[in-house]
N, C-alpha and C. Protein backbone atom coordinates (compact mmCIF):
# COMPACT_ATOMS: atom_id res chain seq x y z
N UNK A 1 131.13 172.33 1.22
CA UNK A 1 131.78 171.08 0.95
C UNK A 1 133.10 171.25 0.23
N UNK A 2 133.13 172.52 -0.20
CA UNK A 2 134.83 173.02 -1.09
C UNK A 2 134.56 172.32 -2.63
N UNK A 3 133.24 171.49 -3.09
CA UNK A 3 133.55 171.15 -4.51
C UNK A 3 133.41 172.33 -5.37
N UNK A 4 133.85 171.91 -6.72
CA UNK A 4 134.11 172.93 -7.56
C UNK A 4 133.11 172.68 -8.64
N UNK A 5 132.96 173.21 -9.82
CA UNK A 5 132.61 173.12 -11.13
C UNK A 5 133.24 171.89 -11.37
N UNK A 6 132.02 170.97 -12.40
CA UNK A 6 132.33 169.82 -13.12
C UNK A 6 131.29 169.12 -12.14
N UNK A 7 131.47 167.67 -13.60
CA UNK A 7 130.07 166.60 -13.35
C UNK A 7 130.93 165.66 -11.90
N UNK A 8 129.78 165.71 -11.07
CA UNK A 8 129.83 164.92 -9.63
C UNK A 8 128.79 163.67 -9.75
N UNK A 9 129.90 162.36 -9.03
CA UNK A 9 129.71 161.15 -9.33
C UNK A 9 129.57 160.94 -7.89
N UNK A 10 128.65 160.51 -6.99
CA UNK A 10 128.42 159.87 -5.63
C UNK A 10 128.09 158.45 -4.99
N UNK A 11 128.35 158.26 -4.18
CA UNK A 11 128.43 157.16 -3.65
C UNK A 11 128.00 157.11 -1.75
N UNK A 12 126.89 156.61 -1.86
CA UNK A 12 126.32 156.52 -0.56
C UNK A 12 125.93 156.03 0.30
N UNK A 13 126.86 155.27 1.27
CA UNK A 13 127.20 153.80 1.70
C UNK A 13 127.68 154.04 3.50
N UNK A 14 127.11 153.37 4.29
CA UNK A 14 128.42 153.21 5.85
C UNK A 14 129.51 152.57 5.25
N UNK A 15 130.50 153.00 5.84
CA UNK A 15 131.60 152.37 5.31
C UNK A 15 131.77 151.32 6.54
N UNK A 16 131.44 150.33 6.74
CA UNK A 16 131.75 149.30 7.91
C UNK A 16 131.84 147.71 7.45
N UNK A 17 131.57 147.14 6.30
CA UNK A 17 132.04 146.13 5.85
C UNK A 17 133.07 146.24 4.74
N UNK A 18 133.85 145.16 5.15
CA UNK A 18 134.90 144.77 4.00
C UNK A 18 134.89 145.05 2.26
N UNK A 19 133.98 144.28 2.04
CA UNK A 19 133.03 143.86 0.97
C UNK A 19 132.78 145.34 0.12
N UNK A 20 132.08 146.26 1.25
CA UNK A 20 131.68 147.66 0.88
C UNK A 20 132.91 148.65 0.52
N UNK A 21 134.04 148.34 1.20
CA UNK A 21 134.97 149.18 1.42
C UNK A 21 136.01 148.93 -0.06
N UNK A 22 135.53 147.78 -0.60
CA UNK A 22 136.51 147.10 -1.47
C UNK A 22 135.69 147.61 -2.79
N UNK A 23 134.80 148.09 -2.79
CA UNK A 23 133.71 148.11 -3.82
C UNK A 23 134.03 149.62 -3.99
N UNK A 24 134.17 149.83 -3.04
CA UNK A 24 134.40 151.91 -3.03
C UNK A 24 135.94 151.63 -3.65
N UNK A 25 136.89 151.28 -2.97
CA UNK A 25 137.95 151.39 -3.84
C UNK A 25 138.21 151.07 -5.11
N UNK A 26 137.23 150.15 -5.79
CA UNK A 26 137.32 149.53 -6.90
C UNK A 26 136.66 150.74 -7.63
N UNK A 27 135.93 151.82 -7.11
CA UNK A 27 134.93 152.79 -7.74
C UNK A 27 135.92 153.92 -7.83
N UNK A 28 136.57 154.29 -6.61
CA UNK A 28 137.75 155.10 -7.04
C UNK A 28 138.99 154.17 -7.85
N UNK A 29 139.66 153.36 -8.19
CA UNK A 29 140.04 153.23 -9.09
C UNK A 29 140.20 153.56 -10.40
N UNK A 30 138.17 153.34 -10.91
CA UNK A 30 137.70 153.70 -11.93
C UNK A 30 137.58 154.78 -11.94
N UNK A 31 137.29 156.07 -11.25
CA UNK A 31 137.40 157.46 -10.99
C UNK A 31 139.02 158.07 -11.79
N UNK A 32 140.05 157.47 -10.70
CA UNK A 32 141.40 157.51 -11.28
C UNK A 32 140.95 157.36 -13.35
N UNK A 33 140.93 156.47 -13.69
CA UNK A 33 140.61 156.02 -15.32
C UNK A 33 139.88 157.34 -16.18
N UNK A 34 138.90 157.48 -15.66
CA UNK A 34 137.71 158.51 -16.00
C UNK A 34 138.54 160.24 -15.88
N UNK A 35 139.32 160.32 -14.58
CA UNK A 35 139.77 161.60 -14.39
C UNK A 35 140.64 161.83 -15.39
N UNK A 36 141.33 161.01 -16.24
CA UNK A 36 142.51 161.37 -17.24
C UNK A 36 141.84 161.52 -18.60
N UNK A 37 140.34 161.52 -18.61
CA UNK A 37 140.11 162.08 -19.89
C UNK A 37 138.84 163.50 -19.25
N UNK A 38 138.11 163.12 -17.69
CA UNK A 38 137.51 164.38 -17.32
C UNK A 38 137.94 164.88 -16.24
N UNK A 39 139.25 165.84 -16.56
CA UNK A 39 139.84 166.54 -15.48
C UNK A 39 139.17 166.90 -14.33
N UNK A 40 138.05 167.47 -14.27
CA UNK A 40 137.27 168.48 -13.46
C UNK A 40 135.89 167.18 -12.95
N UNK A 41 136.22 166.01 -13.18
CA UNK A 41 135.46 165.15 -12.32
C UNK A 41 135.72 164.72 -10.86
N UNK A 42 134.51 164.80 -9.93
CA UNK A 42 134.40 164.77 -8.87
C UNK A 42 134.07 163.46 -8.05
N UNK A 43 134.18 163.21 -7.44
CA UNK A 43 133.53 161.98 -6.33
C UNK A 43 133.45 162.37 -5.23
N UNK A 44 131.86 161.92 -4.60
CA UNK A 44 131.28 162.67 -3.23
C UNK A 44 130.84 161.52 -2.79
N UNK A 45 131.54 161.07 -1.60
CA UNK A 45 131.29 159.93 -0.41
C UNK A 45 130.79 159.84 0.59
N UNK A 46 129.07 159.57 0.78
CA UNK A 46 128.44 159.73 1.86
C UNK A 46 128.51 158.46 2.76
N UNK A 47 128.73 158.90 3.83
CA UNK A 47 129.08 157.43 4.60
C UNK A 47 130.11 157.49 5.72
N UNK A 48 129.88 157.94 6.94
CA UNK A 48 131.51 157.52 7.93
C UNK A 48 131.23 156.25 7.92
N UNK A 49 131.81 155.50 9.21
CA UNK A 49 131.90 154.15 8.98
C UNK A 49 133.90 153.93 9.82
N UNK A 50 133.32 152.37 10.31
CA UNK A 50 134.88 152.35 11.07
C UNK A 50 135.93 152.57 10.06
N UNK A 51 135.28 151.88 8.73
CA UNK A 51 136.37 151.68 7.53
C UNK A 51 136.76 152.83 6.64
N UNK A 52 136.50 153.90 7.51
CA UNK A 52 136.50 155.07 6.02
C UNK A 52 137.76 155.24 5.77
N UNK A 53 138.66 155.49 7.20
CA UNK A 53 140.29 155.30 6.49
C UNK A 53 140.59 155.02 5.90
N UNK A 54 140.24 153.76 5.30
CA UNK A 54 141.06 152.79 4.31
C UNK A 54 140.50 153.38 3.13
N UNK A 55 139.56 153.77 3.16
CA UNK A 55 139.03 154.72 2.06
C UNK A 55 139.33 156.22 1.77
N UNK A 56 139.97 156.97 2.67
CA UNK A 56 140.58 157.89 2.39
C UNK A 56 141.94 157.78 1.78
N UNK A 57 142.75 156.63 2.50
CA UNK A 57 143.88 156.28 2.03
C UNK A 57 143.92 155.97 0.65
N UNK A 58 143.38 155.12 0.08
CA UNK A 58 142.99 154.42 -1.03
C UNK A 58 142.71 155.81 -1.99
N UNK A 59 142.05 157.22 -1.68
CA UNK A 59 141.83 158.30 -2.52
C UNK A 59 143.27 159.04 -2.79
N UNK A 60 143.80 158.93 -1.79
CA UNK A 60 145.34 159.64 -1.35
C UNK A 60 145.82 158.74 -2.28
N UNK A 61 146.35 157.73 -2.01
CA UNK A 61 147.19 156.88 -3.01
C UNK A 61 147.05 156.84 -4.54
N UNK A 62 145.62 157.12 -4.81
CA UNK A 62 145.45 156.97 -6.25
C UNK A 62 145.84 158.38 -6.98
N UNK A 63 145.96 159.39 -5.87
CA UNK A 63 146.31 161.06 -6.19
C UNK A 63 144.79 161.53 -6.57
N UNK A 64 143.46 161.04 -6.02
CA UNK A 64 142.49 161.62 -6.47
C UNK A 64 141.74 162.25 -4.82
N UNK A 65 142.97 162.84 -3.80
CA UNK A 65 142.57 163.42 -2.77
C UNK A 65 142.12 164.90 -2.76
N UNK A 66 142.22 165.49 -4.18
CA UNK A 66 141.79 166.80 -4.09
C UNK A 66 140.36 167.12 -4.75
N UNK A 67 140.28 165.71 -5.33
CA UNK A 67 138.53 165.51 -6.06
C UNK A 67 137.75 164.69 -5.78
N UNK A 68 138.10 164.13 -4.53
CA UNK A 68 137.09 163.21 -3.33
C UNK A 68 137.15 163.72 -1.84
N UNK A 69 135.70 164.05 -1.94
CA UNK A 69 134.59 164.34 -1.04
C UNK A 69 134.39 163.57 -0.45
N UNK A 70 134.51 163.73 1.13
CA UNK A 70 133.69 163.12 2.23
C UNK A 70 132.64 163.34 2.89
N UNK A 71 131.77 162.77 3.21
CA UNK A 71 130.82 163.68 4.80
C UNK A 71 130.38 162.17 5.53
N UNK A 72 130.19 162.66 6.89
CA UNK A 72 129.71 161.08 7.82
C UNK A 72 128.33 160.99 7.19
N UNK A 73 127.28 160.27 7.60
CA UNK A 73 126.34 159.37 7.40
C UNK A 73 125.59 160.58 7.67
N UNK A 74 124.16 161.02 6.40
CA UNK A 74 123.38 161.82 6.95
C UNK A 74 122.03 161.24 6.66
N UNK A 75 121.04 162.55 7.45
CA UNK A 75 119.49 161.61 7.88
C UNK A 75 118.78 161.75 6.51
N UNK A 76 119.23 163.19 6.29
CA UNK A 76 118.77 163.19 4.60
C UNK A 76 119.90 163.71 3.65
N UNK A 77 119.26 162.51 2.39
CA UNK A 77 120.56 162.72 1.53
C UNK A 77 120.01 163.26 0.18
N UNK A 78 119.22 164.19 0.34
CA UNK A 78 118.45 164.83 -0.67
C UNK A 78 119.67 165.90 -1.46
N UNK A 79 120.17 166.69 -0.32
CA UNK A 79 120.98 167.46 -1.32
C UNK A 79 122.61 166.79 -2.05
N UNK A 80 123.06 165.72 -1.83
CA UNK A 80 123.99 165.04 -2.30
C UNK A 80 123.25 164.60 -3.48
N UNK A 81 122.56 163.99 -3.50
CA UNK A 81 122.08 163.99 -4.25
C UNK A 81 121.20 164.71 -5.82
N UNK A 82 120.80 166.09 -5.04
CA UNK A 82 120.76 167.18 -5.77
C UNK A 82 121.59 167.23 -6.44
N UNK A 83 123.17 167.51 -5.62
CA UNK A 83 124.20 167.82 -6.53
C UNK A 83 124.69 166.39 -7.61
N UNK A 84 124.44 165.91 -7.34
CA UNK A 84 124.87 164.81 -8.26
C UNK A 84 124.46 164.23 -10.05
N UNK A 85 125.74 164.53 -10.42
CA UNK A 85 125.77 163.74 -11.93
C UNK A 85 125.27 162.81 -11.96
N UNK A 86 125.73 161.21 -11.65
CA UNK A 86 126.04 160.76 -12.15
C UNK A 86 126.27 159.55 -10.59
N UNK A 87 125.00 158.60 -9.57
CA UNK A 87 125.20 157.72 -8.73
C UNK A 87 125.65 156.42 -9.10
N UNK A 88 126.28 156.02 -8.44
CA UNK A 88 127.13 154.82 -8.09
C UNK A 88 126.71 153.96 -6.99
N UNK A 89 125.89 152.62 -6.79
CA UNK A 89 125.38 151.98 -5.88
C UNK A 89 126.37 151.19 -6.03
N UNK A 90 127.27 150.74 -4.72
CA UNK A 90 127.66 149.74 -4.74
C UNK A 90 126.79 148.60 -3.95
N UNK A 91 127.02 147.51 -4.36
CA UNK A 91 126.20 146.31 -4.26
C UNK A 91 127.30 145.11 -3.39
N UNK A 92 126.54 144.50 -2.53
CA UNK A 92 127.46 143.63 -2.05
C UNK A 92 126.84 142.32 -1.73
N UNK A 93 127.13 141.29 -2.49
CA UNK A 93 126.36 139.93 -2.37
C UNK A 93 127.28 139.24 -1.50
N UNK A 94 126.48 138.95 -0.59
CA UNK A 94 126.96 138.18 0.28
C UNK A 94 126.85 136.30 0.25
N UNK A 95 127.54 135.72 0.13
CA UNK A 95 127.84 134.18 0.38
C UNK A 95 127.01 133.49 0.86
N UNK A 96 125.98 132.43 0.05
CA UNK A 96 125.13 131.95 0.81
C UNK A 96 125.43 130.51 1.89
N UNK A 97 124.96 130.86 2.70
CA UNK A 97 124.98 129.55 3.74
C UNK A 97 124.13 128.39 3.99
C-alpha cells in the first residue's frame, strides 16, 4: 500500500453519493488540521465509487496527497482495519419524506 510509520486513521465507504463524498472531504479537511501538529499521520480510504475523483482531488488540493491512501471496495476489510489507529464512520442522514 506504500504507507509508512505513524498512527493510521480510516475511512470505509463507496464513494457514490454526494452526501458521502462531502463527509470524506470534510474528514480530510480535518486530517489537513490534525497533520500540522501529527506530521507522520495517515488516512486510508476504502471505497472506489463513481465519486472518488472528487475525493482524490479534494486530498491533492489540501496537499495531503502523499498521506492519503486509496484502494477500490474490498470483500474483506479485516486487514485495513488491522492496520488502523484510529476509524472514522461517516454517517449520512438522509431527508425525510
Amino acid at each position: 500500500m506504500g504507507m509508512r510509520e505513524g498512527p493510521i486513521v480510516c475511512q470505509i465507504s463507496p464513494l457514490n453519493l454526494r452526501a458521502k463524498v462531502a463527509g470524506v472531504t470534510c474528514l480530510l479537511e480535518a486530517m489537513a488540521i490534525v497533520r500540522s501538529r501529527i506530521p507522520n499521520i495517515q488516512l486510508l480510504i476504502v471505497g472506489g465509487g463513481r465519486m472518488r475523483t472528487h475525493v482524490v482531488r479534494a486530498a491533492i488540493r489540501l496537499d495531503l496527497g502523499a498521506c492519503t491512501f486509496f484502494t477500490d471496495n474490498l470483500e474483506d476489510i479485516s486487514l485495513p482495519l488491522a492496520l488502523t489507529d484510529l476509524y472514522c464512520q461517516i454517517t449520512v442522514k438522509m431527508p425525510a419524506r
